[in-house]
PDB file of N, CA and C in Angstrom:
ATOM      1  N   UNK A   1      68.496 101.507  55.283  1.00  0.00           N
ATOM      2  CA  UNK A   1      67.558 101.603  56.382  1.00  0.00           C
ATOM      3  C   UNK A   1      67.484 100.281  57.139  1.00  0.00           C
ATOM      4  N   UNK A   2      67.145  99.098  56.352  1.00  0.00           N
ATOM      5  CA  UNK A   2      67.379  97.430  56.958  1.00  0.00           C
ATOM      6  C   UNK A   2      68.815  97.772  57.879  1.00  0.00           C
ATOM      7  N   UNK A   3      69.761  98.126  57.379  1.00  0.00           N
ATOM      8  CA  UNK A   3      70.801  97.671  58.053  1.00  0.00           C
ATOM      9  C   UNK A   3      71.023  98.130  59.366  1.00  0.00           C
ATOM     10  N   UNK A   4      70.692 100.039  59.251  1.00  0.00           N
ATOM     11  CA  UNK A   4      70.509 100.607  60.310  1.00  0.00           C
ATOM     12  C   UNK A   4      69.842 100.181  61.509  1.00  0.00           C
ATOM     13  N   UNK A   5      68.201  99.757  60.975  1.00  0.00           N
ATOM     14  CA  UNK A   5      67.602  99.285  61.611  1.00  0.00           C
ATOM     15  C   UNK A   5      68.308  97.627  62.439  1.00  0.00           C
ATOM     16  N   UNK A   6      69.170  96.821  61.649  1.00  0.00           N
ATOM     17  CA  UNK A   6      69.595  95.859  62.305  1.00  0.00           C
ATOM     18  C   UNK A   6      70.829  96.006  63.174  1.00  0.00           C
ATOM     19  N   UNK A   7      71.339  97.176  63.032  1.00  0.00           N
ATOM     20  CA  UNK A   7      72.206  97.578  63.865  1.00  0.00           C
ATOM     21  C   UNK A   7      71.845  97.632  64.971  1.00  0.00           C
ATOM     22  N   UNK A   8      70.717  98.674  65.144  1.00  0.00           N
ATOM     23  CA  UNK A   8      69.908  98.782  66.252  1.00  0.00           C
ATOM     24  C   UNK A   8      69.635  98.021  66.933  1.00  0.00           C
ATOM     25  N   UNK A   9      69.018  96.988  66.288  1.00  0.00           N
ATOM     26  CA  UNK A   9      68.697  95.595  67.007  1.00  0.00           C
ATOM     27  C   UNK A   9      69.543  95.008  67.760  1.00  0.00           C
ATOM     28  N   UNK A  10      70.927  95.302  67.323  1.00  0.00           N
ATOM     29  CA  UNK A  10      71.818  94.490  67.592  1.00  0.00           C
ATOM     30  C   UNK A  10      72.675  94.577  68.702  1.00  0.00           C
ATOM     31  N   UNK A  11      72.453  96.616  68.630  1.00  0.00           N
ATOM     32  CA  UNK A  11      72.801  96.991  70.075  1.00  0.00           C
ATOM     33  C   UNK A  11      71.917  96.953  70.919  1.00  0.00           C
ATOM     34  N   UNK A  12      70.423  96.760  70.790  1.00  0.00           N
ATOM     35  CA  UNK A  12      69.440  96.904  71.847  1.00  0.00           C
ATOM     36  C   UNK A  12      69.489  95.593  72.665  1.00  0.00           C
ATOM     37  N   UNK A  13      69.748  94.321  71.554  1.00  0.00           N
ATOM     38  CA  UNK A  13      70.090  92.894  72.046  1.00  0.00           C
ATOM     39  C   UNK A  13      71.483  93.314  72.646  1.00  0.00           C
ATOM     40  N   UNK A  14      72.351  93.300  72.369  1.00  0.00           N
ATOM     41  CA  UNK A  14      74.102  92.920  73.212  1.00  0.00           C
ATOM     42  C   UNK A  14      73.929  94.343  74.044  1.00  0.00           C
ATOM     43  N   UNK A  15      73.240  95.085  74.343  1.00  0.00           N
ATOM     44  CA  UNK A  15      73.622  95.754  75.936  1.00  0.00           C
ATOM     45  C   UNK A  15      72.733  95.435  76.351  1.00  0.00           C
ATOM     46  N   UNK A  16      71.877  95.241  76.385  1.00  0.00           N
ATOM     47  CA  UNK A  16      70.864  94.005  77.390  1.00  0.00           C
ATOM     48  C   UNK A  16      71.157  93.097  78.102  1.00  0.00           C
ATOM     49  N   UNK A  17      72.573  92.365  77.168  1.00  0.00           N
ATOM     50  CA  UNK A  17      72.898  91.285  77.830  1.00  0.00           C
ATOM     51  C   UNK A  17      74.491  91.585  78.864  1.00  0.00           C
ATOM     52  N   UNK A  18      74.839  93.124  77.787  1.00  0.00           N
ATOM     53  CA  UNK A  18      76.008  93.611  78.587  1.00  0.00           C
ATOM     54  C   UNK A  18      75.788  94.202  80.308  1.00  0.00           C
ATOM     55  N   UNK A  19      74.281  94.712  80.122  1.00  0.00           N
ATOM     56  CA  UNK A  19      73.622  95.261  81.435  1.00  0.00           C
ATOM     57  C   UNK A  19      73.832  94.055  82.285  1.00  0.00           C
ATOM     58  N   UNK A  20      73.357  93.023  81.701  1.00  0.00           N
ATOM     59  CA  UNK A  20      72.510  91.555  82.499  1.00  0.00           C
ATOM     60  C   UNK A  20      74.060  91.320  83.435  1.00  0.00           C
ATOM     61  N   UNK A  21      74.978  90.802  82.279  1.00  0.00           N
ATOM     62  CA  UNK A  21      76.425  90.810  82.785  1.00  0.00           C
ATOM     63  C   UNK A  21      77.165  91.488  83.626  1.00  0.00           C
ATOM     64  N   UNK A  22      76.665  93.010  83.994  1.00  0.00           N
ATOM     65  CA  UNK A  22      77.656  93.643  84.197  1.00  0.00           C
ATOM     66  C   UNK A  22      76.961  93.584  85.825  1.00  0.00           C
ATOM     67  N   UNK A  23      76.028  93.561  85.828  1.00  0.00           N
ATOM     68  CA  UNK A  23      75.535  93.424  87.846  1.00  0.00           C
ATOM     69  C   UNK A  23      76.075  92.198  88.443  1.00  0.00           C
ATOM     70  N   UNK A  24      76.356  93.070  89.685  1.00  0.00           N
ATOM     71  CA  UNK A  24      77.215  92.196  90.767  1.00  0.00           C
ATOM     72  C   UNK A  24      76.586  92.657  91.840  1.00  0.00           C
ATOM     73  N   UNK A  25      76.162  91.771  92.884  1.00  0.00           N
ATOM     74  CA  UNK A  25      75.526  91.745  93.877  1.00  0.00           C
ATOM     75  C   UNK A  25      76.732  92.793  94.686  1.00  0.00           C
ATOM     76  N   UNK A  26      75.704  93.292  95.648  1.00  0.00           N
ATOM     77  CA  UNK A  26      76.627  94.728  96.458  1.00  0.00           C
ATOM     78  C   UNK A  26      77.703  93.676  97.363  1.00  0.00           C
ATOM     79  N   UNK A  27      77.236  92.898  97.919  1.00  0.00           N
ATOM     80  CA  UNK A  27      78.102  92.230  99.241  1.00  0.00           C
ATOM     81  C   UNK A  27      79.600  91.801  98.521  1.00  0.00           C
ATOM     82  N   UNK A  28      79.946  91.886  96.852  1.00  0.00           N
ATOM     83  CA  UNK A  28      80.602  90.998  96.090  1.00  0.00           C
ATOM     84  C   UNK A  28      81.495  92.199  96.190  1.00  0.00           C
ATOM     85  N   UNK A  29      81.214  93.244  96.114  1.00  0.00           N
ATOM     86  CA  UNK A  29      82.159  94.544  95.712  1.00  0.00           C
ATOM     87  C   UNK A  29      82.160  95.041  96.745  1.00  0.00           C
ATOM     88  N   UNK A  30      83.504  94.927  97.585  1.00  0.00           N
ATOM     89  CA  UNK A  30      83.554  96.304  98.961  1.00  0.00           C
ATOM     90  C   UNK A  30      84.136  97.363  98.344  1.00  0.00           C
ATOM     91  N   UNK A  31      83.853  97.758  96.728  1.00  0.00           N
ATOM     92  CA  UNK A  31      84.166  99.199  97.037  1.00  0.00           C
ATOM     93  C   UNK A  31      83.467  99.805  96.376  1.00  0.00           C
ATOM     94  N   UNK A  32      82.895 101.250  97.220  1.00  0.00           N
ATOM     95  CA  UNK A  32      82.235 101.930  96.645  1.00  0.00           C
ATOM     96  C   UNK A  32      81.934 102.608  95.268  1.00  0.00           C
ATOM     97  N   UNK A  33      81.236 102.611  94.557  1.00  0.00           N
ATOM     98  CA  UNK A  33      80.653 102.940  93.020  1.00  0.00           C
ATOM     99  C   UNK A  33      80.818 104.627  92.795  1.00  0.00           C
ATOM    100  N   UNK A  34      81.380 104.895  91.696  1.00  0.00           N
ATOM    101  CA  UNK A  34      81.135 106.190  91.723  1.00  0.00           C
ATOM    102  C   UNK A  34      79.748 106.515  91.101  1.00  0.00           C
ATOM    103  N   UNK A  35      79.256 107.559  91.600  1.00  0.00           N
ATOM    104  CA  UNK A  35      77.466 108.196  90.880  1.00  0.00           C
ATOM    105  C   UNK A  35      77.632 107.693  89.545  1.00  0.00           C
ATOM    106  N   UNK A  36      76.109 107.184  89.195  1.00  0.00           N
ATOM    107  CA  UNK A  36      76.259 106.916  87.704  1.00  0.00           C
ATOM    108  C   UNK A  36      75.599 108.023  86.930  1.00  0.00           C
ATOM    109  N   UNK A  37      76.642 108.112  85.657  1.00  0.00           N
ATOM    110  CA  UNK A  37      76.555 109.127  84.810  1.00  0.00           C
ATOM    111  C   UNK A  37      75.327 108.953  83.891  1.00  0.00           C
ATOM    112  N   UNK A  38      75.206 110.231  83.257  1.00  0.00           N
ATOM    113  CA  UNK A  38      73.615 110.291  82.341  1.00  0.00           C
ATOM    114  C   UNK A  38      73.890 109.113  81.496  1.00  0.00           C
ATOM    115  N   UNK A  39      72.849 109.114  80.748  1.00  0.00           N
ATOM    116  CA  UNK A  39      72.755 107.682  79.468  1.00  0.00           C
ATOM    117  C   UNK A  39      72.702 108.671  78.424  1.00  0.00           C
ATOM    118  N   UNK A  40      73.836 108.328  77.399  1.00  0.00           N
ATOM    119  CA  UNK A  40      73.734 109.350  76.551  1.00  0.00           C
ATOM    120  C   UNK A  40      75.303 108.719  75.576  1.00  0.00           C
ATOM    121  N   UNK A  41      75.623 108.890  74.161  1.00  0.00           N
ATOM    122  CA  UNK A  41      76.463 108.524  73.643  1.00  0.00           C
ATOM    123  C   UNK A  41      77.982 109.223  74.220  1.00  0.00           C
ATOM    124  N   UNK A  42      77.729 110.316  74.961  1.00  0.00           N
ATOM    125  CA  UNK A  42      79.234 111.052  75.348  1.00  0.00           C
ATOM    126  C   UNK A  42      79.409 110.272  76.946  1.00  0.00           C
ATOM    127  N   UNK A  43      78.713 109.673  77.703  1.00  0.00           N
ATOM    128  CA  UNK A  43      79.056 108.920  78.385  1.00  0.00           C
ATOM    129  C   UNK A  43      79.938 107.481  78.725  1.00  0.00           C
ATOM    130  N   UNK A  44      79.841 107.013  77.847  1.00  0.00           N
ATOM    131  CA  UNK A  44      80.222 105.529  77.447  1.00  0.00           C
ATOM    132  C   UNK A  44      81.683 105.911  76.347  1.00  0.00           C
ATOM    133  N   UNK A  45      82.417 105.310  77.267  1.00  0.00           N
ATOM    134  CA  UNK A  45      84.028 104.989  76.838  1.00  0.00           C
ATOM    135  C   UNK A  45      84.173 103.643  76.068  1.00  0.00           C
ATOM    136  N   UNK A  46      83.808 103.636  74.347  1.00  0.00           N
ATOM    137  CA  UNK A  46      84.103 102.891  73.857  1.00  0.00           C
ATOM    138  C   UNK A  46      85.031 102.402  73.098  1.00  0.00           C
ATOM    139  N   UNK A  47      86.378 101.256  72.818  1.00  0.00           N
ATOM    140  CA  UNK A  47      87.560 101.344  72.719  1.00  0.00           C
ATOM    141  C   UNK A  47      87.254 100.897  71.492  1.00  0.00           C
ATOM    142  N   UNK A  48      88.244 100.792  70.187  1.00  0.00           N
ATOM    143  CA  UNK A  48      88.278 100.588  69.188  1.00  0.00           C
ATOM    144  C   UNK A  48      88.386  99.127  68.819  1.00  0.00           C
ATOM    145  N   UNK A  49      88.607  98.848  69.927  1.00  0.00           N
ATOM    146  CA  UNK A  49      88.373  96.992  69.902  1.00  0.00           C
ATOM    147  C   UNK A  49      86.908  96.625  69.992  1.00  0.00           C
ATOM    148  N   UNK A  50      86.578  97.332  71.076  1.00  0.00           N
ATOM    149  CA  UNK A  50      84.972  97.057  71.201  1.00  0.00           C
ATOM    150  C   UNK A  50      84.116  97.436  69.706  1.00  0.00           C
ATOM    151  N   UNK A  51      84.768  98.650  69.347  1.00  0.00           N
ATOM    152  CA  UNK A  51      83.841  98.774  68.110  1.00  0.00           C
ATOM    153  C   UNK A  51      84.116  97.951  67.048  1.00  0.00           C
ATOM    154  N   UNK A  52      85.037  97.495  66.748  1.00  0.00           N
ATOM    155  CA  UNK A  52      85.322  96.238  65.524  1.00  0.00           C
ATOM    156  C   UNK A  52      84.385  95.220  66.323  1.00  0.00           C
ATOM    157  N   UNK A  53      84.595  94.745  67.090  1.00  0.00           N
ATOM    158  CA  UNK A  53      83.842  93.241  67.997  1.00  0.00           C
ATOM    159  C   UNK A  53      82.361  93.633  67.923  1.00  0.00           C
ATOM    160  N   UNK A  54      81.582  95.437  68.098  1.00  0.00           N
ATOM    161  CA  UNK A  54      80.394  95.098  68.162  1.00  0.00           C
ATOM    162  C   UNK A  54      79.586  95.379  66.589  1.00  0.00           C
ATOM    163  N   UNK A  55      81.019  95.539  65.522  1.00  0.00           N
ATOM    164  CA  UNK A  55      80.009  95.551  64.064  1.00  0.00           C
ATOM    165  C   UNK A  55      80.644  94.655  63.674  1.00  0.00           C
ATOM    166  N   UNK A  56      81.589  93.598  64.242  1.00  0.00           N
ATOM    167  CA  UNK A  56      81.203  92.170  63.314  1.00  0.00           C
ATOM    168  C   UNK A  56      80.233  91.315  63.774  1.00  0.00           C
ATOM    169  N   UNK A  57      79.826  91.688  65.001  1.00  0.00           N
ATOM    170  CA  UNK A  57      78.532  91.195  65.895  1.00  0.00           C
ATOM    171  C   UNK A  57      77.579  91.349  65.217  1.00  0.00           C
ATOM    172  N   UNK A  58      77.171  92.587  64.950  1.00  0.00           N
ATOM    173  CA  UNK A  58      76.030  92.899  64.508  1.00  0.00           C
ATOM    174  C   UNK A  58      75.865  92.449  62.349  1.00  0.00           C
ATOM    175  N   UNK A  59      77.171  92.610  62.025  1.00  0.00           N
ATOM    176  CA  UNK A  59      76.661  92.052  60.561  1.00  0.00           C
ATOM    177  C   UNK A  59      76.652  90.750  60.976  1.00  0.00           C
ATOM    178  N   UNK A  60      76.986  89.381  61.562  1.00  0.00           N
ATOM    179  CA  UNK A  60      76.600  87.967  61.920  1.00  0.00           C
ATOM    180  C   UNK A  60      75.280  88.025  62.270  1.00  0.00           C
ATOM    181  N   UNK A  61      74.865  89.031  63.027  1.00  0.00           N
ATOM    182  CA  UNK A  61      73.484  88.942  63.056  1.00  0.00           C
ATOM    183  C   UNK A  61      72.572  89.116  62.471  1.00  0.00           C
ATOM    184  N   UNK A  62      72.945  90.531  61.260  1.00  0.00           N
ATOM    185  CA  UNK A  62      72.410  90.670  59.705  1.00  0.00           C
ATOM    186  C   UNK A  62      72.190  89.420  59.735  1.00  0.00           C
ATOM    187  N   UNK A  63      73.482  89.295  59.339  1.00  0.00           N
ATOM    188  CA  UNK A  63      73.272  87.323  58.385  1.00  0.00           C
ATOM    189  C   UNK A  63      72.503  86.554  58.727  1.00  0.00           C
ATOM    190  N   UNK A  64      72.139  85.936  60.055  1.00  0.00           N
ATOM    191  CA  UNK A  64      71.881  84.975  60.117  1.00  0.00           C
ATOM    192  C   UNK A  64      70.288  85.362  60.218  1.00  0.00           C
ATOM    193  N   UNK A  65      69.651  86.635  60.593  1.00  0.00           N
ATOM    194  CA  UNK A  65      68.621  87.004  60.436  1.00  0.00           C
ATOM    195  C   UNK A  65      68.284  87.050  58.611  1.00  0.00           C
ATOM    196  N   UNK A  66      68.544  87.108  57.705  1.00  0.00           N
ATOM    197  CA  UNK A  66      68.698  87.471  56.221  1.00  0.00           C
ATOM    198  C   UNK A  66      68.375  85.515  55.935  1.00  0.00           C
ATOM    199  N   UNK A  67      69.277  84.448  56.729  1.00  0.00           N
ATOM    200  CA  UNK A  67      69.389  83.503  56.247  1.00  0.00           C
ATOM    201  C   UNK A  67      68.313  82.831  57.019  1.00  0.00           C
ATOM    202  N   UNK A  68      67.549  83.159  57.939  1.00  0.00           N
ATOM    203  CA  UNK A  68      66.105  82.573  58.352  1.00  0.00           C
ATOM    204  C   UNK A  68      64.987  83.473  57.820  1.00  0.00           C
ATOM    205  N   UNK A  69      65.211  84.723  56.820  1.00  0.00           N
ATOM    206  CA  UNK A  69      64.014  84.924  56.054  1.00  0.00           C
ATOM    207  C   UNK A  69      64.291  84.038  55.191  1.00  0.00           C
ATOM    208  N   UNK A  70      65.558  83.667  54.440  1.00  0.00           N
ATOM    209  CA  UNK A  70      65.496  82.833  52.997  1.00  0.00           C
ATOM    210  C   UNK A  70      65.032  81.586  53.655  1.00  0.00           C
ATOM    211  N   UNK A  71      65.512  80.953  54.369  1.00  0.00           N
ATOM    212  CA  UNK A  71      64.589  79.683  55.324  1.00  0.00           C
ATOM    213  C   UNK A  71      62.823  79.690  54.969  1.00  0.00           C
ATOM    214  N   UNK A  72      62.574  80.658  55.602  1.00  0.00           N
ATOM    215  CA  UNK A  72      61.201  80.636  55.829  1.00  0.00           C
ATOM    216  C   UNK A  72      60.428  81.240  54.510  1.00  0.00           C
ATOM    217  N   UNK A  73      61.070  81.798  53.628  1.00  0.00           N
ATOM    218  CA  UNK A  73      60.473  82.299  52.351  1.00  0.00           C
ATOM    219  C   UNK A  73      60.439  80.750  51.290  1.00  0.00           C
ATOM    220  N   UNK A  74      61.324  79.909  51.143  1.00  0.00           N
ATOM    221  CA  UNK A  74      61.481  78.595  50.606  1.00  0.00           C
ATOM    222  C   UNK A  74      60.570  77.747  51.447  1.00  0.00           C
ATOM    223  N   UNK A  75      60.390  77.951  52.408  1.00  0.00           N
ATOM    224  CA  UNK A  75      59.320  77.029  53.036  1.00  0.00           C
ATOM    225  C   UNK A  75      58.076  77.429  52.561  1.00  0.00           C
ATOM    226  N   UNK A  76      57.701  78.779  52.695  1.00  0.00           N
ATOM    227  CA  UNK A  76      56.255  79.607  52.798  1.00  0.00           C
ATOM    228  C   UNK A  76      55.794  78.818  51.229  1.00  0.00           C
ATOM    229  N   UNK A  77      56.760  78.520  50.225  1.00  0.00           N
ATOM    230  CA  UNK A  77      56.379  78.691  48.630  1.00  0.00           C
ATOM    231  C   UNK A  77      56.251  77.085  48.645  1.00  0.00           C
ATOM    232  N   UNK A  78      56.387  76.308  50.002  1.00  0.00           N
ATOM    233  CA  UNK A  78      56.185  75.229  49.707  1.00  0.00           C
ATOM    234  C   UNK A  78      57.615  74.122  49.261  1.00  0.00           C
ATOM    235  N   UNK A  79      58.585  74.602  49.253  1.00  0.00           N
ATOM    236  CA  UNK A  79      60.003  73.402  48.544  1.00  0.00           C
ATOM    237  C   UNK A  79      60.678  73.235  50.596  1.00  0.00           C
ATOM    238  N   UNK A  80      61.048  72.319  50.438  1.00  0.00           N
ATOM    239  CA  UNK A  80      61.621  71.925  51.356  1.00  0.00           C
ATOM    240  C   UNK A  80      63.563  72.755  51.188  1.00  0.00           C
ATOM    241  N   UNK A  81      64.289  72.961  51.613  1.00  0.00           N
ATOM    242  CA  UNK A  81      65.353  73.703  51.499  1.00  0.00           C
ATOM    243  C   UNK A  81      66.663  73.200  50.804  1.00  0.00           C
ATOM    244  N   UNK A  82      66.625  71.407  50.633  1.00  0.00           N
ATOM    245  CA  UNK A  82      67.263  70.873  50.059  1.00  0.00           C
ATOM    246  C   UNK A  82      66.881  70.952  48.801  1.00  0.00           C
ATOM    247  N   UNK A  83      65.701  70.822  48.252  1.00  0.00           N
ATOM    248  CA  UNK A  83      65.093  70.718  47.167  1.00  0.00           C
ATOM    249  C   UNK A  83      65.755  71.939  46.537  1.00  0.00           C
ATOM    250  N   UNK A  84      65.038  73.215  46.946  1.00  0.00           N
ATOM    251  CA  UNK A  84      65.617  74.502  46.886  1.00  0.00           C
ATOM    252  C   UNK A  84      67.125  74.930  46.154  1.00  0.00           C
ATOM    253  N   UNK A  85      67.852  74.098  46.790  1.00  0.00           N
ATOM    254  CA  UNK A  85      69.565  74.184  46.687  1.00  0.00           C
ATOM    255  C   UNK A  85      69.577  73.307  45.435  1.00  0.00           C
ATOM    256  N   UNK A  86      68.941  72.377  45.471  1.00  0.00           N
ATOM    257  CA  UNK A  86      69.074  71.280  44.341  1.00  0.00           C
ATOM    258  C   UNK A  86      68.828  72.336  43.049  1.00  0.00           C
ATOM    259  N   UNK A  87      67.761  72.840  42.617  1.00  0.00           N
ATOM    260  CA  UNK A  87      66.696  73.743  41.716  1.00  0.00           C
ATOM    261  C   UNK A  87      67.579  74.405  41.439  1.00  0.00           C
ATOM    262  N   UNK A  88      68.312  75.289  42.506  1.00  0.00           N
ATOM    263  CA  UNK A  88      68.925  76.437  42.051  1.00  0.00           C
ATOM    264  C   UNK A  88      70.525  75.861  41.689  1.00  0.00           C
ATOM    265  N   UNK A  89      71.068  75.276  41.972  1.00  0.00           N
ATOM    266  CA  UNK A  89      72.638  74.365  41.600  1.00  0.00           C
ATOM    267  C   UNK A  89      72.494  73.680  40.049  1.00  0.00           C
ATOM    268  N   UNK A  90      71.066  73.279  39.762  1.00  0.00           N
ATOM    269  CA  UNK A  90      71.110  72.687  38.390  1.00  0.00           C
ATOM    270  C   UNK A  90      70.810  73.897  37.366  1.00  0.00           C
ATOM    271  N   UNK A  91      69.596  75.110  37.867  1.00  0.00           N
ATOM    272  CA  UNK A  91      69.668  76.164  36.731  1.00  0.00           C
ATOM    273  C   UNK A  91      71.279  77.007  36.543  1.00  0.00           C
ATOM    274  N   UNK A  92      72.101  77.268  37.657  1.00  0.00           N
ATOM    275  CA  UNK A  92      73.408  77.697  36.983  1.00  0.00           C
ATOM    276  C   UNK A  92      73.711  76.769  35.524  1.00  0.00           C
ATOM    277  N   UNK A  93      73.529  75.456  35.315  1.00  0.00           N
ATOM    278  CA  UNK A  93      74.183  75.461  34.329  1.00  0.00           C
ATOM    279  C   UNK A  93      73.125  74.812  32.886  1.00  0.00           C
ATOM    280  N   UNK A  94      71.969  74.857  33.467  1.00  0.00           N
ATOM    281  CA  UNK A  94      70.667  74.622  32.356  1.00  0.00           C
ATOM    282  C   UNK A  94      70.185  75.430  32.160  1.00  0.00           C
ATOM    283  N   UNK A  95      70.543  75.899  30.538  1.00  0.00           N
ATOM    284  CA  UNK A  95      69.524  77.250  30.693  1.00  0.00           C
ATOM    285  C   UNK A  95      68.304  77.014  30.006  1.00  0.00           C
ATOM    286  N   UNK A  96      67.551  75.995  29.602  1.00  0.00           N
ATOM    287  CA  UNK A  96      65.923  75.867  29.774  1.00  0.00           C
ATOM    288  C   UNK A  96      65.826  76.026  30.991  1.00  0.00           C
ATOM    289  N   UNK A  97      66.209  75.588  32.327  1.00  0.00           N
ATOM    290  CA  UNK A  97      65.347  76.118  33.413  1.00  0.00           C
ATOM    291  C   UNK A  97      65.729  76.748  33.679  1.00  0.00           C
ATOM    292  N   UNK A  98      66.573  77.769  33.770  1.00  0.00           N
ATOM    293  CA  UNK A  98      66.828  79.075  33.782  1.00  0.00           C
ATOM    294  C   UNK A  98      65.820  80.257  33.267  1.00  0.00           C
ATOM    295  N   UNK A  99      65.602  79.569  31.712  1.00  0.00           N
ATOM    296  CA  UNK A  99      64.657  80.450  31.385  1.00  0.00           C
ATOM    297  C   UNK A  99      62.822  80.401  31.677  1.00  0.00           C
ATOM    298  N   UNK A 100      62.870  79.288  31.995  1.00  0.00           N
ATOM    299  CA  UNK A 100      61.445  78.731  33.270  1.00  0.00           C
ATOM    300  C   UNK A 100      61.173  79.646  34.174  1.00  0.00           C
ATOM    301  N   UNK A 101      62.498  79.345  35.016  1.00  0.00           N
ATOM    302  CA  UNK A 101      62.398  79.973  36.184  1.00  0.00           C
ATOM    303  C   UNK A 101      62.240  81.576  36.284  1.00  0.00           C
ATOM    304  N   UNK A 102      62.921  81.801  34.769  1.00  0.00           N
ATOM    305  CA  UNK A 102      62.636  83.704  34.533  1.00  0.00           C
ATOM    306  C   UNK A 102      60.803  84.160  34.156  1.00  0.00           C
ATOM    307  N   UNK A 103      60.623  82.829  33.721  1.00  0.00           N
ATOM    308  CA  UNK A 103      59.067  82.847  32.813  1.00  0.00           C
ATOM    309  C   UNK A 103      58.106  83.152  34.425  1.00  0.00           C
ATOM    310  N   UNK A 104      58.651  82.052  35.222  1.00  0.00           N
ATOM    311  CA  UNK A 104      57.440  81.793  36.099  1.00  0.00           C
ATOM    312  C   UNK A 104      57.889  83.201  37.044  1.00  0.00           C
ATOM    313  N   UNK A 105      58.919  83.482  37.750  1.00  0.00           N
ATOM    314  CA  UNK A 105      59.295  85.065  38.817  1.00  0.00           C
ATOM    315  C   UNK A 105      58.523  86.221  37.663  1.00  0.00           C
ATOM    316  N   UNK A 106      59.037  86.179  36.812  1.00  0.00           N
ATOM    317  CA  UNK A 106      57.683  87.340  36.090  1.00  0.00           C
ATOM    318  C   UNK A 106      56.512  87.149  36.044  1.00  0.00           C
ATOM    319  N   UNK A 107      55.801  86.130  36.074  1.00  0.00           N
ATOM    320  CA  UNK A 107      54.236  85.752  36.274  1.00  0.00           C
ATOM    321  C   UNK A 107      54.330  86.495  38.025  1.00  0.00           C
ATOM    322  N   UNK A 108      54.819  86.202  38.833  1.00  0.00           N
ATOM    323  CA  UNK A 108      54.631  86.311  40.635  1.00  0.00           C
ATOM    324  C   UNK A 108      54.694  87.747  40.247  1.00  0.00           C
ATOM    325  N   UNK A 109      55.640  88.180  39.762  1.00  0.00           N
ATOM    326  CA  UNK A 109      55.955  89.946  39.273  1.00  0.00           C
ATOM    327  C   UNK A 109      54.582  90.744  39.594  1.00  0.00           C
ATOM    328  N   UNK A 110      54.082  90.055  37.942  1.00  0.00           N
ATOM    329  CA  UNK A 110      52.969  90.609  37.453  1.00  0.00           C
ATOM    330  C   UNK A 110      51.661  90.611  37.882  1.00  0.00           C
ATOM    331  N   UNK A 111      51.301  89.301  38.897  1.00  0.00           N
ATOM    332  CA  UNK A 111      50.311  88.819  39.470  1.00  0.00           C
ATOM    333  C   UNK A 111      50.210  90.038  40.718  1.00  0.00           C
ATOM    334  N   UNK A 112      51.719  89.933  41.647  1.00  0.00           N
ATOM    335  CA  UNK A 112      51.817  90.793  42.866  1.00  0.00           C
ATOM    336  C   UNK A 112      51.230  92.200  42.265  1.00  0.00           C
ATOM    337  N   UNK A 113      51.484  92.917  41.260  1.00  0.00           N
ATOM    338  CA  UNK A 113      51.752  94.224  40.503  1.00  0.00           C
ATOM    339  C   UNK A 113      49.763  94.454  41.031  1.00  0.00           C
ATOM    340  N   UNK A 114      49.246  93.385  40.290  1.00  0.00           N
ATOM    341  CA  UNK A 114      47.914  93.642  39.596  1.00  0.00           C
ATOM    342  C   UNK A 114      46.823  93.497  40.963  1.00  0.00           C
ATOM    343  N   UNK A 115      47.565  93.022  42.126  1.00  0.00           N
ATOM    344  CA  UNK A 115      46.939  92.497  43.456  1.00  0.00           C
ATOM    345  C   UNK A 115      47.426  94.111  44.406  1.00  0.00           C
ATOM    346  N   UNK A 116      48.188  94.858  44.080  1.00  0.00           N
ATOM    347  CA  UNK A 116      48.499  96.392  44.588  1.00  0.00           C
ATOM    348  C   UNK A 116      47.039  97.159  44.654  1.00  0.00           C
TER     349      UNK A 116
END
């Protein structure tokens, strides 16, 4: 559903900007336009290039949307983001804080559970 939903996003952002792009002042074009067709998915001639280009578009945009919640979720808890990287690079290979870090995410678990 996230993804769908960021798909969406992703086309509602890049034809917005494809619209923005695609106007040309009338005096620029001496030739006449043919009637424009309904808005509708059987309208729009999309090439198989365009569709690779607009879903690697849109998973970069997953991403980088995914990588400013982890941003802002490490901030919200208070660690600065270096810190963060530090914490998590030393529990791969310590497992007392490994097992800390399992002690204390089950306390947040259980706390969130009991606050429902």
């Amino acid at each position: 559903m996230k993804a769908a939903l960021s798909l969406a996003s992703a086309f509602l952002v890049m034809s917005g900007t494809a619209v923005a792009q695609g106007v040309a002042p009338a005096a620029a074009d001496p030739q006449p336009q043919p009637p424009a067709q309904p808005a509708g998915p059987e309208a729009t001639e999309v090439s198989g290039q365009e569709v690779e280009q607009f879903a690697l578009a849109a998973l970069v945009i997953e991403e980088e949307q995914k990588q400013a919640a982890m941003l802002n979720a490490v901030q919200q808890a208070g660690l600065e983001p270096r810190r963060f990287n530090q914490i998590a690079q030393a529990s791969q290979t310590d497992q007392e804080l490994q097992e800390r870090i399992q002690v204390a995410a089950a306390q947040h678990v259980e706390a969130a559970q009991q606050n429902q």
